[in-house]
Structures are given as C-alpha cells and as structure tokens.
N, C-alpha and C. Protein backbone atom coordinates (compact mmCIF):
# COMPACT_ATOMS: atom_id res chain seq x y z
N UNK A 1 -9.35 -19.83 20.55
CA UNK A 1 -8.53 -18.67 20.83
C UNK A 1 -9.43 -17.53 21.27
N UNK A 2 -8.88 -16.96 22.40
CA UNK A 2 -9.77 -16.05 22.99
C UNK A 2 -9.43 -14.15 22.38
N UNK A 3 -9.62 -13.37 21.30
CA UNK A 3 -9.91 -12.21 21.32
C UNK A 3 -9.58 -11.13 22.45
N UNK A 4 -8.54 -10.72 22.76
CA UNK A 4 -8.25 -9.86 23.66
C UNK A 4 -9.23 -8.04 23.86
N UNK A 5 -8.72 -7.97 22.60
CA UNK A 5 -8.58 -6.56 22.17
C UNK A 5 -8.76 -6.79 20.96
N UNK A 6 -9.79 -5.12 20.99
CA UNK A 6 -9.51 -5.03 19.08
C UNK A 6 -8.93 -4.87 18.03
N UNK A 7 -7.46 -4.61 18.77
CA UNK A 7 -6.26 -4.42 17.78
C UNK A 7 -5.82 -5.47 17.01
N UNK A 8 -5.90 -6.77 18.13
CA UNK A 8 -5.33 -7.98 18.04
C UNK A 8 -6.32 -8.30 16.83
N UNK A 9 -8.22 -8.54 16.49
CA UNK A 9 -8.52 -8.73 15.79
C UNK A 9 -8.27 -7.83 14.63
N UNK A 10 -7.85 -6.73 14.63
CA UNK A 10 -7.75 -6.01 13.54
C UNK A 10 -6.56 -6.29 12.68
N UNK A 11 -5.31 -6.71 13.62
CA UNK A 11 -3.80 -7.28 13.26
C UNK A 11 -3.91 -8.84 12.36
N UNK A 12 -5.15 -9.67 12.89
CA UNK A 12 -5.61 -10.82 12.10
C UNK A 12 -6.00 -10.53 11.21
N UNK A 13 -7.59 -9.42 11.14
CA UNK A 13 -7.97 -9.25 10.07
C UNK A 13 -7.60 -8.66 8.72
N UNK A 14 -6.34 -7.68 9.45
CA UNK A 14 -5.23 -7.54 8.17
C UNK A 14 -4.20 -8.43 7.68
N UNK A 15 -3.51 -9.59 8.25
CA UNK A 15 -3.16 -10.11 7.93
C UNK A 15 -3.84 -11.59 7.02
N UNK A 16 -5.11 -11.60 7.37
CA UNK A 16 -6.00 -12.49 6.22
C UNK A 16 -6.43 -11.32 4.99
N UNK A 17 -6.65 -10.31 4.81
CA UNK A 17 -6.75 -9.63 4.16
C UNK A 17 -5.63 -9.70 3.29
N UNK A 18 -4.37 -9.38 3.09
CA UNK A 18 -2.81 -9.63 2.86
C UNK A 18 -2.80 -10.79 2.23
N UNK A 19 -3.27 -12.45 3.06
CA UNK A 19 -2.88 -13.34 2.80
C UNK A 19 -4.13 -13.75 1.12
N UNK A 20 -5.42 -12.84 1.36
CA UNK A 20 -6.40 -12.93 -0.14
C UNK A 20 -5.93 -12.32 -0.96
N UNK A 21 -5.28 -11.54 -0.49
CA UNK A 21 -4.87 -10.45 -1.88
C UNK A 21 -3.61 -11.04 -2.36
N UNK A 22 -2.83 -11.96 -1.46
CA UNK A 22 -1.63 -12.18 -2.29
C UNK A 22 -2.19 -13.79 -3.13
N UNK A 23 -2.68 -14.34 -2.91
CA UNK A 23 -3.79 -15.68 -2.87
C UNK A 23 -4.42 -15.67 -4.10
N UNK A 24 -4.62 -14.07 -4.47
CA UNK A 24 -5.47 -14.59 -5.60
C UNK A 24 -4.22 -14.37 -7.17
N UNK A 25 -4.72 -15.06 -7.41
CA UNK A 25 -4.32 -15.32 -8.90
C UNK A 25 -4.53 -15.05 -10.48
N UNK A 26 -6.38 -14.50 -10.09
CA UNK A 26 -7.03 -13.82 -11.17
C UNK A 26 -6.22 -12.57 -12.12
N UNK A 27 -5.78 -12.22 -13.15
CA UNK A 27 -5.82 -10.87 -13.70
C UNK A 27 -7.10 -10.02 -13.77
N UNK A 28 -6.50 -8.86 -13.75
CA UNK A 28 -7.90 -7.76 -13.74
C UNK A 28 -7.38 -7.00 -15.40
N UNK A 29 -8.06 -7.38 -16.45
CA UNK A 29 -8.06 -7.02 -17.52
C UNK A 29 -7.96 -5.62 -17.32
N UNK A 30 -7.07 -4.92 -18.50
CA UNK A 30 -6.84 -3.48 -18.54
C UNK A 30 -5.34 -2.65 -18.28
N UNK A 31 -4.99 -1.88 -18.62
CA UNK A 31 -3.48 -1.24 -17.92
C UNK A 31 -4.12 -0.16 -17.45
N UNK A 32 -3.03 0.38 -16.40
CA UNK A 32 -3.30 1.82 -16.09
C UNK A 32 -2.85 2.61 -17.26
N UNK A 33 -3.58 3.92 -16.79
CA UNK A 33 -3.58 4.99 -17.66
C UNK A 33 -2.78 6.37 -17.20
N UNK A 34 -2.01 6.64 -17.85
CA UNK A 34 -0.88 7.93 -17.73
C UNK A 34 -2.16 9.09 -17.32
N UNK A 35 -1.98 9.81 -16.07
CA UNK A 35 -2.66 11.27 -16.74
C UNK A 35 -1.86 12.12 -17.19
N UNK A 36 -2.90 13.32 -17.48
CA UNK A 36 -2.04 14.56 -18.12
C UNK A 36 -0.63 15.25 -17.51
N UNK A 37 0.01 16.17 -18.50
CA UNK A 37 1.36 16.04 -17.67
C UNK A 37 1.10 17.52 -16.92
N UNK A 38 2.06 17.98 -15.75
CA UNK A 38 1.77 19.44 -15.41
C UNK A 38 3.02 19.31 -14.27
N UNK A 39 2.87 20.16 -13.29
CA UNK A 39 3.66 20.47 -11.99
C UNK A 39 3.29 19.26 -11.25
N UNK A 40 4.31 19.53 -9.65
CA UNK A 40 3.69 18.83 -8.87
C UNK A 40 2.45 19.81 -8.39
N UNK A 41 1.66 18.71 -7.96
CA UNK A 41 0.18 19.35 -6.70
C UNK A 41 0.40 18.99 -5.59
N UNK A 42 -0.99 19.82 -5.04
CA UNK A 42 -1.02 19.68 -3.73
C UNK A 42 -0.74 18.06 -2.81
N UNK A 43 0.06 18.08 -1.82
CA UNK A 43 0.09 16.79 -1.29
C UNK A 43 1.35 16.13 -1.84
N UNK A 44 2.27 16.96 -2.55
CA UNK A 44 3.31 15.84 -3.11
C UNK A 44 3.08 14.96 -4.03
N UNK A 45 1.62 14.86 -4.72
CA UNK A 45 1.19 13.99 -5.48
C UNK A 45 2.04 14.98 -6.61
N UNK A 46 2.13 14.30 -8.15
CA UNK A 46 2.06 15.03 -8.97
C UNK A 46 1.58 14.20 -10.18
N UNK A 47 1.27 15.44 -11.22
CA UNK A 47 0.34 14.62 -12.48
C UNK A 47 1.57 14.67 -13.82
N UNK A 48 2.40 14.86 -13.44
CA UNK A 48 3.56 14.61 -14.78
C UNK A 48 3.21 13.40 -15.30
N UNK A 49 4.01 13.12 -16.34
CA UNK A 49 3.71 11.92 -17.42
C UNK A 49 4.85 11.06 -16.27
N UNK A 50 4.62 9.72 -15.54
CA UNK A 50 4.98 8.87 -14.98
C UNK A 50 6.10 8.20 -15.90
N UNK A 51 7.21 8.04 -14.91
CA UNK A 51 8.24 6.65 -15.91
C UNK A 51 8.48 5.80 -14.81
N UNK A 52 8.88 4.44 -15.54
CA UNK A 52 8.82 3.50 -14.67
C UNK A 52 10.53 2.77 -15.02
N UNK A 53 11.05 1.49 -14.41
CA UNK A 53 11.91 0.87 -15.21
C UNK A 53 11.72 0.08 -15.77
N UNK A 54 12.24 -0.79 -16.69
CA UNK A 54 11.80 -1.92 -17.45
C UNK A 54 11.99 -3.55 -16.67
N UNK A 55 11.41 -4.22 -17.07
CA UNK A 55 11.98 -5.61 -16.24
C UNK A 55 11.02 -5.73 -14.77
N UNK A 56 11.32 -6.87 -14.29
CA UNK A 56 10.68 -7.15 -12.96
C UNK A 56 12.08 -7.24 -11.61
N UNK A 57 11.28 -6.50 -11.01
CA UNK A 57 12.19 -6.58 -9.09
C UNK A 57 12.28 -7.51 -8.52
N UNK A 58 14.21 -7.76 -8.30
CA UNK A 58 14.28 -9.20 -7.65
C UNK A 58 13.39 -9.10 -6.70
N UNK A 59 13.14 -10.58 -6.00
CA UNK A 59 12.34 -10.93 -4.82
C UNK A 59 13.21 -10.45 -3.46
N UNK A 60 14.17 -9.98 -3.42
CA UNK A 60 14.60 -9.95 -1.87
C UNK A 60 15.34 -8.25 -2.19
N UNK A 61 14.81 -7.92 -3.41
CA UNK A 61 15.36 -6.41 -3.71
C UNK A 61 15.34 -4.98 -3.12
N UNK A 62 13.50 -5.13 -2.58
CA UNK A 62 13.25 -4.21 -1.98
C UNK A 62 12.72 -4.73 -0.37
N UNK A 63 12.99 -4.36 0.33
CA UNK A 63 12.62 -4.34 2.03
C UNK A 63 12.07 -3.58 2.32
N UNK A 64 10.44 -3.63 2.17
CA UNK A 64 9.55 -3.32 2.74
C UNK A 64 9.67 -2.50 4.15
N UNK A 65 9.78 -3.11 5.28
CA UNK A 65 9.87 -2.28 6.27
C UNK A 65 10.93 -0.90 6.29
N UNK A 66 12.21 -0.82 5.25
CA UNK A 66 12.90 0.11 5.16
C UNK A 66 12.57 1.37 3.96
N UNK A 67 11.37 0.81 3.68
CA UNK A 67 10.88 1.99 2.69
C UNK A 67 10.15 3.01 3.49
N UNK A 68 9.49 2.59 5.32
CA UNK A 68 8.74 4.06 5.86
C UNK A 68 10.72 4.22 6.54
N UNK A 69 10.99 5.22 6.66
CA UNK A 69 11.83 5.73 7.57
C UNK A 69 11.15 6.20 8.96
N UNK A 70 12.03 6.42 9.73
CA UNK A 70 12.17 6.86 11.01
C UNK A 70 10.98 8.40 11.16
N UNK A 71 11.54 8.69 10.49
CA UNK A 71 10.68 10.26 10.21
C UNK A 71 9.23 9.95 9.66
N UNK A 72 9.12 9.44 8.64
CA UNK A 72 7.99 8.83 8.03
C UNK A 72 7.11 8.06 9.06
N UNK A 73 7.76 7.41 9.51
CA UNK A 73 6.96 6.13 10.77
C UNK A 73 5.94 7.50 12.04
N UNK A 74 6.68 8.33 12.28
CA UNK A 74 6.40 9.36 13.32
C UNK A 74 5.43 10.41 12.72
N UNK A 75 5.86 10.54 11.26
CA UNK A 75 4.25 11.28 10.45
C UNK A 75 3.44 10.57 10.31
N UNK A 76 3.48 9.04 10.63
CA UNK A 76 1.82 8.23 10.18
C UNK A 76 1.85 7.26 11.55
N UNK A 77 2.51 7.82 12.65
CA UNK A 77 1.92 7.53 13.72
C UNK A 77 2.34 5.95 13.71
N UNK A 78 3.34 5.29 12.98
CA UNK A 78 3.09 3.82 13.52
C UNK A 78 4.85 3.74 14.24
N UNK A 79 4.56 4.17 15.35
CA UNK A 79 4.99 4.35 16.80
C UNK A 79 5.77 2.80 17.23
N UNK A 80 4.99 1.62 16.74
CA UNK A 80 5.31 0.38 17.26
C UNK A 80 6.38 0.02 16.55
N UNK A 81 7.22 -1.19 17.09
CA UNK A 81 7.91 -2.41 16.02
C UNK A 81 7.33 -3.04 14.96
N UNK A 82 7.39 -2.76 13.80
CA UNK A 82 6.84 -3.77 12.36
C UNK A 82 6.94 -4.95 13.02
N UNK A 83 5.94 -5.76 12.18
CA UNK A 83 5.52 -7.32 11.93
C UNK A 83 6.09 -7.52 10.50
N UNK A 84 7.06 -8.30 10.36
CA UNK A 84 7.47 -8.71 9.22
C UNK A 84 7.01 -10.05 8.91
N UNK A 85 6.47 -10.09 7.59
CA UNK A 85 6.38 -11.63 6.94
C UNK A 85 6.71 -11.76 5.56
N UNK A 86 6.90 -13.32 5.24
CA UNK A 86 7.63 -13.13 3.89
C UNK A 86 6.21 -14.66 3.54
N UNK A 87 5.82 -13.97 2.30
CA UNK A 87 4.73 -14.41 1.76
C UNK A 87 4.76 -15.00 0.56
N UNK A 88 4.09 -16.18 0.01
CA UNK A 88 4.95 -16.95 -1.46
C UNK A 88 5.09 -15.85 -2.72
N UNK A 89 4.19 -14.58 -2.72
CA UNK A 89 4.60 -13.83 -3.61
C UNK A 89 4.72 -12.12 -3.10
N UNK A 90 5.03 -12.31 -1.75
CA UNK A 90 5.48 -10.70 -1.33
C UNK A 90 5.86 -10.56 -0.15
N UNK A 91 6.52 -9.70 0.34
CA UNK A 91 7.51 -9.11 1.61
C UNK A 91 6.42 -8.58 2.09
N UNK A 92 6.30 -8.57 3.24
CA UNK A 92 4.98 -7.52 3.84
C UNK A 92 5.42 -6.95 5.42
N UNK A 93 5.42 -5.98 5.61
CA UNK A 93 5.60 -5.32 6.75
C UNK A 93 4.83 -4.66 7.02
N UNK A 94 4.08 -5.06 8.57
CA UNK A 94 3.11 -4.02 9.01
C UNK A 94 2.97 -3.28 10.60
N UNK A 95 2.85 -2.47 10.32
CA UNK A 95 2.47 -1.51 11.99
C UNK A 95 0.96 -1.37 12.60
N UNK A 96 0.93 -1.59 13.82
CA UNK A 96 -0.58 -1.11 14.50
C UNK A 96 -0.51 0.46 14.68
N UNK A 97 -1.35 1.17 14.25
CA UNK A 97 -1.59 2.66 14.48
C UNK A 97 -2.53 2.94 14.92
N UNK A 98 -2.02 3.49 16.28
CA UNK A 98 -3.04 3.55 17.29
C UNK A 98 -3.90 5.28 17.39
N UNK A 99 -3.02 6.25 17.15
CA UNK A 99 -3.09 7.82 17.58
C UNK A 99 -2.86 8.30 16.68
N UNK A 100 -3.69 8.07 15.38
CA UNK A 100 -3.85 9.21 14.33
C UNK A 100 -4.70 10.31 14.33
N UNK A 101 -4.63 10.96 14.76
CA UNK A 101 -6.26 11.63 15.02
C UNK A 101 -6.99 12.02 13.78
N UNK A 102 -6.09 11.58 12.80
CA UNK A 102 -6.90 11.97 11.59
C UNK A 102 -8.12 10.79 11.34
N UNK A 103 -7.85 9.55 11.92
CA UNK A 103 -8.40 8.25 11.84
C UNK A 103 -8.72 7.75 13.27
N UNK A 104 -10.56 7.76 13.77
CA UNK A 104 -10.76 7.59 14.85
C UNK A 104 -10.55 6.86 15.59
N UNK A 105 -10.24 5.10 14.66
CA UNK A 105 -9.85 4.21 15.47
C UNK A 105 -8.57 3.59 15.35
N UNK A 106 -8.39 2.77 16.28
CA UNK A 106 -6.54 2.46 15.56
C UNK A 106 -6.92 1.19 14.37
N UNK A 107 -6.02 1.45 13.39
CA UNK A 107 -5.49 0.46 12.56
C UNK A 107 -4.32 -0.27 11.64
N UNK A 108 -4.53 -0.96 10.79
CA UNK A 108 -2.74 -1.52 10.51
C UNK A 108 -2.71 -1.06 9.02
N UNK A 109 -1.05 -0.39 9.32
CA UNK A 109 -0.40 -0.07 8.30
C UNK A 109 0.61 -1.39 7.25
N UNK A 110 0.08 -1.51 6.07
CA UNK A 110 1.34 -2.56 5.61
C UNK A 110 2.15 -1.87 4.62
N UNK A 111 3.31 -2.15 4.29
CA UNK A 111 3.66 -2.16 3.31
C UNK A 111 4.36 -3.46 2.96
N UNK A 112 3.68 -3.70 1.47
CA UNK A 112 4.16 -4.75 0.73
C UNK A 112 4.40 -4.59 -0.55
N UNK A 113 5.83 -5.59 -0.74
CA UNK A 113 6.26 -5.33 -2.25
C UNK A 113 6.22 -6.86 -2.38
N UNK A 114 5.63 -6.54 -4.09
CA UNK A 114 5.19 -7.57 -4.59
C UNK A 114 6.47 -7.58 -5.99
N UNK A 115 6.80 -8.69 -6.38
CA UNK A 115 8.37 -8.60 -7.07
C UNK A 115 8.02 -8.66 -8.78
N UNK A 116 6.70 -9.65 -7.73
CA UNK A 116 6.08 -10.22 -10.01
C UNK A 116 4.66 -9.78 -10.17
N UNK A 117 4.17 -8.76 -9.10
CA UNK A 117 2.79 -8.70 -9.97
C UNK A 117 3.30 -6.95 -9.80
N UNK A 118 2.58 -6.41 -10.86
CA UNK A 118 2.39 -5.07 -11.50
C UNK A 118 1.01 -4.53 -11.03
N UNK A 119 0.54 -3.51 -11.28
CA UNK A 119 -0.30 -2.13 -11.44
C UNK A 119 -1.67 -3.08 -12.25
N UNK A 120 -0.95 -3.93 -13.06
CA UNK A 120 -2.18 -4.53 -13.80
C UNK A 120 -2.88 -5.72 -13.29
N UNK A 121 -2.29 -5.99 -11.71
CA UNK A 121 -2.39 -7.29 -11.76
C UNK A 121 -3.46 -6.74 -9.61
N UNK A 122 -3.89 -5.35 -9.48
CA UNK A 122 -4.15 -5.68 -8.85
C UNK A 122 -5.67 -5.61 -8.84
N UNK A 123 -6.06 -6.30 -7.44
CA UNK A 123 -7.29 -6.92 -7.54
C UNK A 123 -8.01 -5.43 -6.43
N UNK A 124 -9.22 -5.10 -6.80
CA UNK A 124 -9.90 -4.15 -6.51
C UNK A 124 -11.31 -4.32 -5.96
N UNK A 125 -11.32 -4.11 -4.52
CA UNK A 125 -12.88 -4.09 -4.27
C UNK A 125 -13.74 -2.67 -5.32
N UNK A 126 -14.26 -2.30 -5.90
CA UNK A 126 -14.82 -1.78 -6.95
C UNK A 126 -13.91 -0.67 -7.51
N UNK A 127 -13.78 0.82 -7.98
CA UNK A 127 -13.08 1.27 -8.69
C UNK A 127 -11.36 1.72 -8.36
N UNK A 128 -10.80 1.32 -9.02
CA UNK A 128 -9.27 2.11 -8.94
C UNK A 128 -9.02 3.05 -9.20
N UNK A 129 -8.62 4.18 -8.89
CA UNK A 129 -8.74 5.45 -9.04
C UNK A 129 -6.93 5.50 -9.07
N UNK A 130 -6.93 6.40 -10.14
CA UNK A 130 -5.40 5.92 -11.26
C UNK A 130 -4.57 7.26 -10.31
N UNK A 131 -3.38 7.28 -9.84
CA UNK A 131 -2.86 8.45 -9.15
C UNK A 131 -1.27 8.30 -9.19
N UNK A 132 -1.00 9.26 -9.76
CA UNK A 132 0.67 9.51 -10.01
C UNK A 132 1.45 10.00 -8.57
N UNK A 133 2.45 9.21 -7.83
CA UNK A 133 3.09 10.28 -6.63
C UNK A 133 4.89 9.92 -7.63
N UNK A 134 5.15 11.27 -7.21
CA UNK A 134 6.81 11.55 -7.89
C UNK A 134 6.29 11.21 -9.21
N UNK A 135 7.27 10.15 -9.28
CA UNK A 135 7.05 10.25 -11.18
C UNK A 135 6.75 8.87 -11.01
N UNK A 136 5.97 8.65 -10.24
CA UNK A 136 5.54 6.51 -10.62
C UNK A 136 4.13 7.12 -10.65
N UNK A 137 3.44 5.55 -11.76
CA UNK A 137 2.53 5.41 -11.59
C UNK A 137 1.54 4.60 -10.54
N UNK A 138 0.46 5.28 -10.00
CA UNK A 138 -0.26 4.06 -8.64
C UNK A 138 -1.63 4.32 -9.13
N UNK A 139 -2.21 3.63 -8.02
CA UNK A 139 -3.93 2.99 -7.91
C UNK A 139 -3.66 2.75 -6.30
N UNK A 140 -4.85 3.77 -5.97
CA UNK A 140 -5.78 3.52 -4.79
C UNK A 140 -6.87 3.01 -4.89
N UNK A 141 -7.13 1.59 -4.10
CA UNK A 141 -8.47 0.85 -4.29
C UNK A 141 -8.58 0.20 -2.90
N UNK A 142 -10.02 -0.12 -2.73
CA UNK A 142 -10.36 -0.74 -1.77
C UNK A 142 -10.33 -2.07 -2.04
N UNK A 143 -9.77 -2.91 -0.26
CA UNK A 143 -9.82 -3.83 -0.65
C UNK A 143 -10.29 -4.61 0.68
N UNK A 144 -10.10 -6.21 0.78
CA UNK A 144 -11.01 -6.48 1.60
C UNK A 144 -12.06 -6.39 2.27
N UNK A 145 -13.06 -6.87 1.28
CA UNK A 145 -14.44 -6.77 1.53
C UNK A 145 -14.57 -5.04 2.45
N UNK A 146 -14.23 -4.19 1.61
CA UNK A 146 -14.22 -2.53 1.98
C UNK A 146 -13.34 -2.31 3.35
N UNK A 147 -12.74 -3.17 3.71
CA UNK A 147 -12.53 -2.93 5.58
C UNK A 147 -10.93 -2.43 5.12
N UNK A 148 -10.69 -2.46 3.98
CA UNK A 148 -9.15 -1.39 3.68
C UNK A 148 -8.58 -1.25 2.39
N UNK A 149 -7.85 -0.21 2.34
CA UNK A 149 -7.35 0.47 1.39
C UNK A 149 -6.28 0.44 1.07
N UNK A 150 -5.66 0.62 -0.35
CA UNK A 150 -4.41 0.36 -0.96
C UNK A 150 -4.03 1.25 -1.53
N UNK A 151 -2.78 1.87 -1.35
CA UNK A 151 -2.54 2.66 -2.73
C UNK A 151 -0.94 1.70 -2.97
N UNK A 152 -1.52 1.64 -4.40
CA UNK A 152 -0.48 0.12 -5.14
C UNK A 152 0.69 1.41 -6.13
N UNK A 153 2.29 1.58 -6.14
CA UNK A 153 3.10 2.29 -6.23
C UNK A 153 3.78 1.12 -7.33
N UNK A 154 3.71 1.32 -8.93
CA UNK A 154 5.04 0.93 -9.18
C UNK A 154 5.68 0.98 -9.55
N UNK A 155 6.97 0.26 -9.16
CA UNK A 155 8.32 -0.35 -9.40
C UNK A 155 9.18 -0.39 -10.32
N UNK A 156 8.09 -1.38 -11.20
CA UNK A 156 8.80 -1.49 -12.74
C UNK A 156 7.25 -2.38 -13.34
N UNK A 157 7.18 -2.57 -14.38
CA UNK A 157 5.93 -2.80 -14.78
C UNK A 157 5.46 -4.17 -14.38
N UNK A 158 6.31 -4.90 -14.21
CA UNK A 158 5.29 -6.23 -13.24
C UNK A 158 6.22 -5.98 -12.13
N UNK A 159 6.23 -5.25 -10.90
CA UNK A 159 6.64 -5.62 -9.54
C UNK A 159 5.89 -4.29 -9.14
N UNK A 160 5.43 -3.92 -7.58
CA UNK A 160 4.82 -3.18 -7.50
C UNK A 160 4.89 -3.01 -5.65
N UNK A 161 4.80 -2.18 -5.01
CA UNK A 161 5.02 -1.97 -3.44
C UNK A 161 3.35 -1.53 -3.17
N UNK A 162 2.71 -1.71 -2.38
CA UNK A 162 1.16 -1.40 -1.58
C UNK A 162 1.58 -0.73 -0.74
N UNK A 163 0.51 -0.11 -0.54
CA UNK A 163 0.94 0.95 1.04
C UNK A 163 -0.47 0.70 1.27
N UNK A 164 -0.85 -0.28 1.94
CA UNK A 164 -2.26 -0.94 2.86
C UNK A 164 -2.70 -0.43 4.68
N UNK A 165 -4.06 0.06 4.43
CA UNK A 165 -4.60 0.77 5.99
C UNK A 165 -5.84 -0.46 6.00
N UNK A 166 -5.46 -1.16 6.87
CA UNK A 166 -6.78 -1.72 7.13
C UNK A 166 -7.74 -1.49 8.76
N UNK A 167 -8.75 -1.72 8.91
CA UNK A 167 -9.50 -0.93 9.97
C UNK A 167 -10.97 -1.61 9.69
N UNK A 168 -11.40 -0.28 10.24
CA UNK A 168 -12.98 -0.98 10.02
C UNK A 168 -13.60 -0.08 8.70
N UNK A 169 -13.36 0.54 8.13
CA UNK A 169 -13.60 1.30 7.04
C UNK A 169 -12.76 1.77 6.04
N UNK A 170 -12.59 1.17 5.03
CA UNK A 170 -11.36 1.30 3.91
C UNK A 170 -11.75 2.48 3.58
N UNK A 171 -12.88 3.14 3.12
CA UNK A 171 -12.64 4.35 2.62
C UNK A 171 -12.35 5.57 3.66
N UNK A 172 -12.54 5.24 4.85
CA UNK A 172 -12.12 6.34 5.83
C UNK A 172 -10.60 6.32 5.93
N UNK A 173 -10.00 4.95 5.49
CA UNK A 173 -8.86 4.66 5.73
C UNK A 173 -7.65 5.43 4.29
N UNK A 174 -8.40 5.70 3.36
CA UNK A 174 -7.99 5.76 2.13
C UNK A 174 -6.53 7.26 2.19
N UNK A 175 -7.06 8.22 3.07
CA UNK A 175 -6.02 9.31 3.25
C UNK A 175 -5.40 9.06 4.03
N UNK A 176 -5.61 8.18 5.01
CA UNK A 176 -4.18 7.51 5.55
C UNK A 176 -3.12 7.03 4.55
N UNK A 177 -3.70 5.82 3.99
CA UNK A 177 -2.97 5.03 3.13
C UNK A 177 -2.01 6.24 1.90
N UNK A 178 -2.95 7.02 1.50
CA UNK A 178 -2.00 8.05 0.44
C UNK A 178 -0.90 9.02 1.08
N UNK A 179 -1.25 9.10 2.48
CA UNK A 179 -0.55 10.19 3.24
C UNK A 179 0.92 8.99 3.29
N UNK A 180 0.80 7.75 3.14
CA UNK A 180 2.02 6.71 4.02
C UNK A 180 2.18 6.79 2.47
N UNK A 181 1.75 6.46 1.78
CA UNK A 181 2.61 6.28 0.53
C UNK A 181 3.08 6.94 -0.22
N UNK A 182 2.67 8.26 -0.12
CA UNK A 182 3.68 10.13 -0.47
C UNK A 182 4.46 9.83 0.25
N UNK A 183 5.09 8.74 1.59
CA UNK A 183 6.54 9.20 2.18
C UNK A 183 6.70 7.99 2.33
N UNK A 184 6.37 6.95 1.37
CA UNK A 184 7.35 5.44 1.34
C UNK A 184 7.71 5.69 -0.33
N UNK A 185 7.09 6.44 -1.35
CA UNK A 185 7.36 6.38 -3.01
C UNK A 185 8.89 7.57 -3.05
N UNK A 186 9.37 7.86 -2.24
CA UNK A 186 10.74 8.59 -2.24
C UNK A 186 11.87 7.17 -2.01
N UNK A 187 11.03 6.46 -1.21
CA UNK A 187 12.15 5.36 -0.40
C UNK A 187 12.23 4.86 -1.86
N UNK A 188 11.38 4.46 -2.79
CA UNK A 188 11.30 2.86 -3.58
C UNK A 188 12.82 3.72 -4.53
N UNK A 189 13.57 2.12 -4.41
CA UNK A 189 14.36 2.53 -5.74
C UNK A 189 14.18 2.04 -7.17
C-alpha cells in the first residue's frame, strides 16, 4: 500500500492507536481522586466535588459521533464527515483536523465511548492528571507511544467516553483534546 499523504498515515496511525488502547486488557491499579470542591474555573473546567451515576452504560447507549454537535465540530475545526467504527469494546468516531491554528499540523479527533471500562481502567502513557469538567470526573493522559492524548470523561463508574487528538505530538495535542471535551461533557447523558 502506497502512503499518499500525511493525513492518510496519521488517520491509520490513530486508528491502530484506538485499536491498542481498546486491545488491552491490563487494569491500572488505583481509582481516581475527587479534587477539592469550589466554583467553576477558567475554561469551563470546574473543581466541584464530581457525581457520577451508578451502574454501567448500555453498549449502543451513547453515540459517539452525536456527542460533538454542529457548533462544537466548527470550534475544534473538524470541518470533515466522521469515520465511524464499532469496536469489540467501544463506539469510536473520528474527524481529520486540518486548520486549527492552535495546532500546527493537522490531526485526528476521536471520540469514543467505552460501555464497560471506567476512569480506572484506563491505560496511560506515564502520568494521568485527574481533571473535573461539569460535574464528571476525567483524566488526561498520553497515549500511544506519546503521539496522542486523551482526556477520558465519565459516565458512570465502569463506562467512560475519550475525547482522543492524535498527531505527531500528544502533549502538543493535549489542549486540543480538553478544548473538544469541555464541548462533548455537556452532550454525555
């Protein structure tokens, strides 16, 4: 197979990225941790004491691609038609983003909801950095061998939605990924 463009490898390399992270099977010992309670902050994030619901999210409950809206899609620049796939343990929808200027090169946006794994169950290229948006609890972490970033939103305590930037640099990618998932954590019900 001949390599066109670098989008095209970048659209592979996120979608093998996707296909390790849903692949693996390991637990990552530990729960997240509540922070302190207060207002919202800057960015729509806020540090209130997080609630979640109880129980796990059917598998065909939440639709991924209908958690960015129309408006949302046009604040994070993914301009194109989603790529939808349905994966043995998650829904995944993703966009090529080409003209962020916040992010020099183009890369892919996913969002994926995962029905049976939780906050505890995800897998982290080195630290998770614990972050409340609305009143859920998440984790932003790098993943795939550093080439992208997650911020993991959840649900109910084992089901959980990703908001994934992959590219050539996960941590450059990392305020993308939080900027898409301050305006997909309104969508989750």
């Amino acid at each position: 197979m001949t390599v066109r463009s670098k989008g095209i490898s970048t659209a592979v390399g996120s979608l093998l990225s996707a296909l390790a992270l849903v692949g693996c099977s390991a637990e990552v010992v530990g729960n997240p941790v509540e922070g302190p309670a207060s207002s919202r902050g800057a960015g729509g994030t806020s540090t209130s004491s997080p609630t979640s619901s109880a129980g796990s999210a059917e598998p065909g409950s939440i639709d991924p691609c209908a958690l960015l809206t129309d408006e949302a899609k046009s604040a994070v620049f993914a301009n194109e038609e989603p790529k939808r796939s349905e994966l043995p343990s998650s829904l995944l929808c993703q966009w090529i983003v080409r003209d962020d200027p916040v992010v020099d090169d183009r890369y892919t946006l996913g969002v994926v909801f995962f029905p049976e794994a939780g906050l505890d169950r995800v897998v982290a290229n080195g630290e998770k950095i614990r972050l409340t948006l609305g009143a859920r609890r998440a984790v932003q972490s790098l993943r795939g061998a550093g080439g992208g970033c997650a911020v993991s939103i959840e649900v109910t305590p084992t089901s959980r939605v990703d908001v994934q930037t992959t590219g050539q640099d996960g941590r450059a990618l990392c305020p993308a990924a939080k900027r898409a998932a301050e305006l997909v954590e309104p969508e989750i019900p």
